[in-house]
C-alpha atoms as a PDB file:
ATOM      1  CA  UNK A   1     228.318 126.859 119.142  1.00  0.00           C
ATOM      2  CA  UNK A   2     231.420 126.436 116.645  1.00  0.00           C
ATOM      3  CA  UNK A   3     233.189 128.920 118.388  1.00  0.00           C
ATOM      4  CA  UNK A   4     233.137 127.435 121.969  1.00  0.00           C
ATOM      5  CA  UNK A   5     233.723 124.039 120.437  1.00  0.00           C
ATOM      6  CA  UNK A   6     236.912 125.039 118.611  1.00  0.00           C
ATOM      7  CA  UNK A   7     238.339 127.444 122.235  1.00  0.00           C
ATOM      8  CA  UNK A   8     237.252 124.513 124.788  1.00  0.00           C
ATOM      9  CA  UNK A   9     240.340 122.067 123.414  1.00  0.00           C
ATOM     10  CA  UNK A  10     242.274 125.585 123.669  1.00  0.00           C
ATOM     11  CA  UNK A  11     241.758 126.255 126.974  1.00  0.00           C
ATOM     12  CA  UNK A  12     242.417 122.589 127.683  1.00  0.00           C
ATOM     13  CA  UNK A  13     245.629 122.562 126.154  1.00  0.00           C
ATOM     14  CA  UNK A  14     246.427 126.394 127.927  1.00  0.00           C
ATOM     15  CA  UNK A  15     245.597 124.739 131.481  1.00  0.00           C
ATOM     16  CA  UNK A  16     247.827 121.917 131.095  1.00  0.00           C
ATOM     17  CA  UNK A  17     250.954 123.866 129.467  1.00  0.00           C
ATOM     18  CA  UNK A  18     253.920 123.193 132.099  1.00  0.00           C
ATOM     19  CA  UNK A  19     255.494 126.743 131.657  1.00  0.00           C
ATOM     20  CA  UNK A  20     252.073 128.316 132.974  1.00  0.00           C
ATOM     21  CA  UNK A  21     252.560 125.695 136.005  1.00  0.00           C
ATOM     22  CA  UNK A  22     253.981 127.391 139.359  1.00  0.00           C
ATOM     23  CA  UNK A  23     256.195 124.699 140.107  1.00  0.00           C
ATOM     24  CA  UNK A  24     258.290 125.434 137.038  1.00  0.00           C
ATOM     25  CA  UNK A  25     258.647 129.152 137.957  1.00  0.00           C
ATOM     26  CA  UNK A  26     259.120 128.643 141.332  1.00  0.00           C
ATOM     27  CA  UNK A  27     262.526 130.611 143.144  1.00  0.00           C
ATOM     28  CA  UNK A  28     264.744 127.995 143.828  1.00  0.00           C
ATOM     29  CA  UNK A  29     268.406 126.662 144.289  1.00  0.00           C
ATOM     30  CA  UNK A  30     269.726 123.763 142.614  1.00  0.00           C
ATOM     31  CA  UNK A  31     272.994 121.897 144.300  1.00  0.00           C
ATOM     32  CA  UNK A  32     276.294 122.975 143.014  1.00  0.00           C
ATOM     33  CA  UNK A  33     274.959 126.279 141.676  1.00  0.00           C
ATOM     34  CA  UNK A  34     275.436 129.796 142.937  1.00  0.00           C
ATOM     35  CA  UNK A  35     273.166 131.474 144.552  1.00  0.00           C
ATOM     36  CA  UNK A  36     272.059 135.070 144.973  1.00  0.00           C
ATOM     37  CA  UNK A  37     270.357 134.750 148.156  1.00  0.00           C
ATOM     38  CA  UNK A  38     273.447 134.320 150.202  1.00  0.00           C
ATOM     39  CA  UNK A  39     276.185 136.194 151.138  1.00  0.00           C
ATOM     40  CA  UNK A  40     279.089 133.340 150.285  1.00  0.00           C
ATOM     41  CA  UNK A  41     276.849 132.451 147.019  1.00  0.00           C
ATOM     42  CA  UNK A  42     276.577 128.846 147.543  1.00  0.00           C
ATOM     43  CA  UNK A  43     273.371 127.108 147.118  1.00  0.00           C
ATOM     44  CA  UNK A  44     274.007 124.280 148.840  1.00  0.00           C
ATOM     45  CA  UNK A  45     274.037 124.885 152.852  1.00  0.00           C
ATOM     46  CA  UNK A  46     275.039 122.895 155.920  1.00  0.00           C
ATOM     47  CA  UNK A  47     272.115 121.834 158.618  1.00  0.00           C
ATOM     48  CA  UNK A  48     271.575 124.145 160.850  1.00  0.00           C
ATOM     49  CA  UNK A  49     273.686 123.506 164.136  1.00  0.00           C
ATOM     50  CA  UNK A  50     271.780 121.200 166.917  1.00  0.00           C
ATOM     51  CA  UNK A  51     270.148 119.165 164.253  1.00  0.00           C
ATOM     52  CA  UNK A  52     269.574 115.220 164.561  1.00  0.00           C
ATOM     53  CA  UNK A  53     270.074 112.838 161.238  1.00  0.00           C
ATOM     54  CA  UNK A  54     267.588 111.335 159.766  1.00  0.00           C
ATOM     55  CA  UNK A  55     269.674 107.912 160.043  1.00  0.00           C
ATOM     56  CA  UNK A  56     272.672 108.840 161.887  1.00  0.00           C
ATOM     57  CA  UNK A  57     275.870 107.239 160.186  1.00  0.00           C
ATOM     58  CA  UNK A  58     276.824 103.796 161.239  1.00  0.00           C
ATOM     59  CA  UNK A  59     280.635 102.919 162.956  1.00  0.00           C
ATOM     60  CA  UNK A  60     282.226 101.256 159.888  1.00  0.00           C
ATOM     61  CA  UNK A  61     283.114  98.397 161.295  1.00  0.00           C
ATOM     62  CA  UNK A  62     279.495  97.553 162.353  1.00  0.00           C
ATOM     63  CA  UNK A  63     277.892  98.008 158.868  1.00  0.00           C
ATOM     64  CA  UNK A  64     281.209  96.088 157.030  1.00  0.00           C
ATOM     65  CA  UNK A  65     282.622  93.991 159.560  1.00  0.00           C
ATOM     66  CA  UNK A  66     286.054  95.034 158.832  1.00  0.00           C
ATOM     67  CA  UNK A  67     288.680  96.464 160.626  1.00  0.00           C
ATOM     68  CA  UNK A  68     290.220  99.541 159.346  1.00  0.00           C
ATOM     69  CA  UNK A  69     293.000  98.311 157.378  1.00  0.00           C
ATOM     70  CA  UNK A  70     289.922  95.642 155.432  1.00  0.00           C
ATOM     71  CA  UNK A  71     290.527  92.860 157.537  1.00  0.00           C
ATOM     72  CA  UNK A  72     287.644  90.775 158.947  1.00  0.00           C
ATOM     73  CA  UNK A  73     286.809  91.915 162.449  1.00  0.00           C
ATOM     74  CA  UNK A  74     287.847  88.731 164.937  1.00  0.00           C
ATOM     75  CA  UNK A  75     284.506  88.953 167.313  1.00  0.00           C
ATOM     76  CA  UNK A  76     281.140  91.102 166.649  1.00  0.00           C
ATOM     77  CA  UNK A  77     280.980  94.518 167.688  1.00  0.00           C
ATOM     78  CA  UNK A  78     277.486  93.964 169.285  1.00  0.00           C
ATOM     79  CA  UNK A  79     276.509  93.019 172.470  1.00  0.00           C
ATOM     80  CA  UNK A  80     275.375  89.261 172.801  1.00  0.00           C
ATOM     81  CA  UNK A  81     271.923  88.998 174.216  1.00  0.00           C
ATOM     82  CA  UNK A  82     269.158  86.754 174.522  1.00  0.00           C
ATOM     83  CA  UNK A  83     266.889  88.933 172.169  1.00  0.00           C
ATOM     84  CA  UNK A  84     269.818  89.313 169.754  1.00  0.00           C
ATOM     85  CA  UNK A  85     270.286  85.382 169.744  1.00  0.00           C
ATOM     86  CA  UNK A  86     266.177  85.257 169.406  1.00  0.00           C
ATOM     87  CA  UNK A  87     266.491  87.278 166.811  1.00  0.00           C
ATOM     88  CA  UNK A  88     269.490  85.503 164.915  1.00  0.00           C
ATOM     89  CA  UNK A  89     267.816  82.221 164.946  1.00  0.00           C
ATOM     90  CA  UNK A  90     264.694  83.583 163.497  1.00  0.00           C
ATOM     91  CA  UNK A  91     265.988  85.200 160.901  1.00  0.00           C
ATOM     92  CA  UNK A  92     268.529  81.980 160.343  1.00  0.00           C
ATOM     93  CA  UNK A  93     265.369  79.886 160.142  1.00  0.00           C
ATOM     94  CA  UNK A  94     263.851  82.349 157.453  1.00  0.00           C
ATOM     95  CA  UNK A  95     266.803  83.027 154.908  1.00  0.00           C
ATOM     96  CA  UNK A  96     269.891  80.151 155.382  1.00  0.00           C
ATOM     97  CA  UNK A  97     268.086  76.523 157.330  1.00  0.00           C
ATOM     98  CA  UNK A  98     266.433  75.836 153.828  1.00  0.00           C
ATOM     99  CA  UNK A  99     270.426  75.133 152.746  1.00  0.00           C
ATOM    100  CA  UNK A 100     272.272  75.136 155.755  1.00  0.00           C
ATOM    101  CA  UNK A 101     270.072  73.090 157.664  1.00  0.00           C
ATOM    102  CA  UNK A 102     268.174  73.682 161.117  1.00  0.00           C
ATOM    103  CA  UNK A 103     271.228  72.872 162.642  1.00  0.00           C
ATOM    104  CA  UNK A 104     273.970  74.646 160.183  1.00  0.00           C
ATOM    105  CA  UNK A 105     275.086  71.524 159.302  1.00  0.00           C
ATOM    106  CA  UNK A 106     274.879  71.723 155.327  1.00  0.00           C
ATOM    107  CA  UNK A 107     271.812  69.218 155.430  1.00  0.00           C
ATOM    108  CA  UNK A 108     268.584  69.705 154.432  1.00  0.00           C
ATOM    109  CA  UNK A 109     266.434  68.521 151.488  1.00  0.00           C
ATOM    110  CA  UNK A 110     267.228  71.416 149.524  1.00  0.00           C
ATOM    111  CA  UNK A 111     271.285  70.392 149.781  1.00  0.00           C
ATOM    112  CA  UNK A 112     270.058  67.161 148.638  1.00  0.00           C
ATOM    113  CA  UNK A 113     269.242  68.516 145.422  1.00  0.00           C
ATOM    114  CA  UNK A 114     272.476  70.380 144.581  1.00  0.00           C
ATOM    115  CA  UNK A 115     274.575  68.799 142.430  1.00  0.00           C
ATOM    116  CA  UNK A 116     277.456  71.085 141.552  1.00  0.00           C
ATOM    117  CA  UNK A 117     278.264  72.077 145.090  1.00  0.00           C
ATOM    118  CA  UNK A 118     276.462  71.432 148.479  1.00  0.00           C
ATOM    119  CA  UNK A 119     275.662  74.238 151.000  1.00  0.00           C
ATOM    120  CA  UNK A 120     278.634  74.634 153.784  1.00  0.00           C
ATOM    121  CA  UNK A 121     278.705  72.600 156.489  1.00  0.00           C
ATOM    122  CA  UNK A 122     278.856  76.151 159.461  1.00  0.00           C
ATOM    123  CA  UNK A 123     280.780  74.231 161.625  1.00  0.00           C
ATOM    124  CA  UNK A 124     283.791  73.697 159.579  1.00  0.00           C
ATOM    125  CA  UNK A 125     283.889  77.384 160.304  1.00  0.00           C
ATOM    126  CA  UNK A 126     284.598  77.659 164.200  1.00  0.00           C
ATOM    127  CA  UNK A 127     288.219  79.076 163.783  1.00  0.00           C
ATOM    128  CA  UNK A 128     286.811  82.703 161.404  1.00  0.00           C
ATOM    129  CA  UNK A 129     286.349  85.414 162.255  1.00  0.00           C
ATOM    130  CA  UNK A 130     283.192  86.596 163.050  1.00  0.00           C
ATOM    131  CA  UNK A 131     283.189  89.552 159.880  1.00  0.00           C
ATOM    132  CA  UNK A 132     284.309  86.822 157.788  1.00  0.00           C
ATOM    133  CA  UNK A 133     280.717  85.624 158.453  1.00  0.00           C
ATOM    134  CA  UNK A 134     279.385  88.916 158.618  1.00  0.00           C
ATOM    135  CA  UNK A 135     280.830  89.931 154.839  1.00  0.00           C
ATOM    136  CA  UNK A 136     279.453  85.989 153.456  1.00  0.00           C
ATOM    137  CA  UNK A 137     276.249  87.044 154.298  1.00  0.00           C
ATOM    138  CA  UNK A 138     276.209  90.503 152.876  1.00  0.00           C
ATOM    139  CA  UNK A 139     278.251  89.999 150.020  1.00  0.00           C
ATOM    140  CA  UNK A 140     277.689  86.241 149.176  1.00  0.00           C
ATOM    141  CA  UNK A 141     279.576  83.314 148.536  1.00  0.00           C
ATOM    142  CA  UNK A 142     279.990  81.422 145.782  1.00  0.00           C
ATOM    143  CA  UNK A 143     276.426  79.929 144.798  1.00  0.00           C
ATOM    144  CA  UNK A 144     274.476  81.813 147.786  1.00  0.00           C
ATOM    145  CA  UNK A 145     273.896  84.991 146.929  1.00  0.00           C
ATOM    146  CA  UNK A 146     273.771  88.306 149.060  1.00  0.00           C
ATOM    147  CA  UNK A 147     271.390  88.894 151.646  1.00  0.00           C
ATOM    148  CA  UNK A 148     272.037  92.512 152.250  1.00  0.00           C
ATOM    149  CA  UNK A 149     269.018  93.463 151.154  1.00  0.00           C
ATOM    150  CA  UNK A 150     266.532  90.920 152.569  1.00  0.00           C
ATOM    151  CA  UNK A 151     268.661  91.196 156.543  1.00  0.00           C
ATOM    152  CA  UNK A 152     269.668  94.577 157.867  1.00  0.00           C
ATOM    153  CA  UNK A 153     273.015  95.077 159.595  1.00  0.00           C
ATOM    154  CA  UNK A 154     271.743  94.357 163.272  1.00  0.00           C
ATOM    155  CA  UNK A 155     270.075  90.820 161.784  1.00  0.00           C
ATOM    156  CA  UNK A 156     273.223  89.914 160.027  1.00  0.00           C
ATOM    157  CA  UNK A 157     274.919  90.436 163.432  1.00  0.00           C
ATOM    158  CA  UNK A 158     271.758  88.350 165.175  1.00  0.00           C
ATOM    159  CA  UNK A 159     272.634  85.449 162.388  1.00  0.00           C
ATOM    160  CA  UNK A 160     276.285  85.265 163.229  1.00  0.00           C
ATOM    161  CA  UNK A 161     275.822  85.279 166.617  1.00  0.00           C
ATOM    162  CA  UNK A 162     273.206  82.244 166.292  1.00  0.00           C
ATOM    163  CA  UNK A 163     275.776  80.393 164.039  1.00  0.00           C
ATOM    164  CA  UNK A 164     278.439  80.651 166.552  1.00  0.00           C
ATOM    165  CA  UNK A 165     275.451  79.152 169.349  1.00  0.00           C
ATOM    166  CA  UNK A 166     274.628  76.332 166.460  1.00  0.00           C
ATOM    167  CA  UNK A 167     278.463  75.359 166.719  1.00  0.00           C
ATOM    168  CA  UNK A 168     278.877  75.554 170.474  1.00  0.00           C
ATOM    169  CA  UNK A 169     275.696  73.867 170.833  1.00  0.00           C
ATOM    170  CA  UNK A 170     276.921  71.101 168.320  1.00  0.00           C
ATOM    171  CA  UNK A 171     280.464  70.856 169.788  1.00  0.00           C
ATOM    172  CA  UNK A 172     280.276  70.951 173.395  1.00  0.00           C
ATOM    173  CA  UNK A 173     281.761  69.075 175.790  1.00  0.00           C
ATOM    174  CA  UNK A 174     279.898  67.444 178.401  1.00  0.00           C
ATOM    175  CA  UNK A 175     282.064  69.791 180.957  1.00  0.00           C
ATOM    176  CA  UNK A 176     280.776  72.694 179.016  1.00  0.00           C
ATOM    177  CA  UNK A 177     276.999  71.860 179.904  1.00  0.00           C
ATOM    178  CA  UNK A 178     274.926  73.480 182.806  1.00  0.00           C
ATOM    179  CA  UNK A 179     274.842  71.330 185.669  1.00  0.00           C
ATOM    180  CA  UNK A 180     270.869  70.455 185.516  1.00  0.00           C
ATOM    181  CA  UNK A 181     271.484  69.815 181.628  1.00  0.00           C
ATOM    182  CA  UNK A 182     274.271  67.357 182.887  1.00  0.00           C
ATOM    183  CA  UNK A 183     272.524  65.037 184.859  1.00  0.00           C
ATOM    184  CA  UNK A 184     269.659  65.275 182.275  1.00  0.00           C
ATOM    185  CA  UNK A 185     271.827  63.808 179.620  1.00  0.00           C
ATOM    186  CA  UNK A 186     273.501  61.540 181.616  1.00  0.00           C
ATOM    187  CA  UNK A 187     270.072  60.226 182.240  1.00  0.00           C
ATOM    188  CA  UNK A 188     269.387  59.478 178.550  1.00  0.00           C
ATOM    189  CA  UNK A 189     272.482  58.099 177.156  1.00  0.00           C
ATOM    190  CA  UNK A 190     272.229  54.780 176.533  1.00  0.00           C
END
């Protein structure tokens, strides 16, 4: 009875030793080593030719909104649809109306409440470029912080593309209107 009470802790502790684990003495490569197995020695190989990414690489420009010599790209390198505007304003109503406003105007009832320096007003910014919005939003900007983690690239591009519709729609001429709009207005101005 002494015996097996004294070799069950010692078979306990033998089980749960790492060096008697096969995981430990498994064959295997680590990166920047040399390797046996192969004929150039290097552990580290190339995919096999054919292969697909797991994320294939974005263009630069798309995923910094910058040209190549670091200067903000002048117009978005996406396509403007309807789903990508959809999308902007949704995710504009999400992360920046609570200080921007619904509108992009700088007021809301959070602005209200800032004392050191209110929220900008979006359409003081008609004349940037469009990666000079881009990089605000992923980088931040003064007080508002970086929103590169909570919006991916694409709904970065979907918010700058619904801030440039929030300062058409604010600024546009009456000539600038859809016909049926046109008369529709006309109708209620007093």
């Amino acid at each position: 009875m002494r015996r097996t009470l004294v070799s069950a802790p010692l078979l306990l502790l033998l089980t749960a030793c790492p060096r008697l684990d096969p995981m430990w003495t498994q064959p295997k490569v680590k990166p920047y080593r040399a390797s046996s197995f192969y004929p150039d020695a290097l552990a580290m190989r190339a995919p096999p030719a054919g292969t697909v990414p797991y994320r294939p690489p974005l263009d630069p420009a798309v995923a910094t909104g910058l040209t190549i010599d670091g200067r903000p790209l002048p117009i978005m390198p996406v396509a403007l649809t309807p789903a990508l505007l959809a999308r902007g304003k949704k995710s504009f109503e999400i992360y920046c109306a609570a200080c921007h406003g619904l509108l992009g105007d700088g007021q809301s009832q959070v602005a209200l409440n800032f004392s050191l320096r209110k929220p900008a007003n979006l359409h003081d910014y008609r004349g940037v470029p469009d990666g000079h919005i881009f990089q605000v939003i992923t980088n931040g900007f003064g007080f508002m912080n970086s929103y590169a983690t909570e919006l991916s690239v694409d709904d970065r591009w979907a918010v700058v593309a619904y801030v440039r519709a929030l300062q058409l729609s604010q600024h546009a001429v009456l000539d600038q209107v859809p016909p049926e709009a046109r008369e529709r207005l006309r109708k209620e101005r007093p």
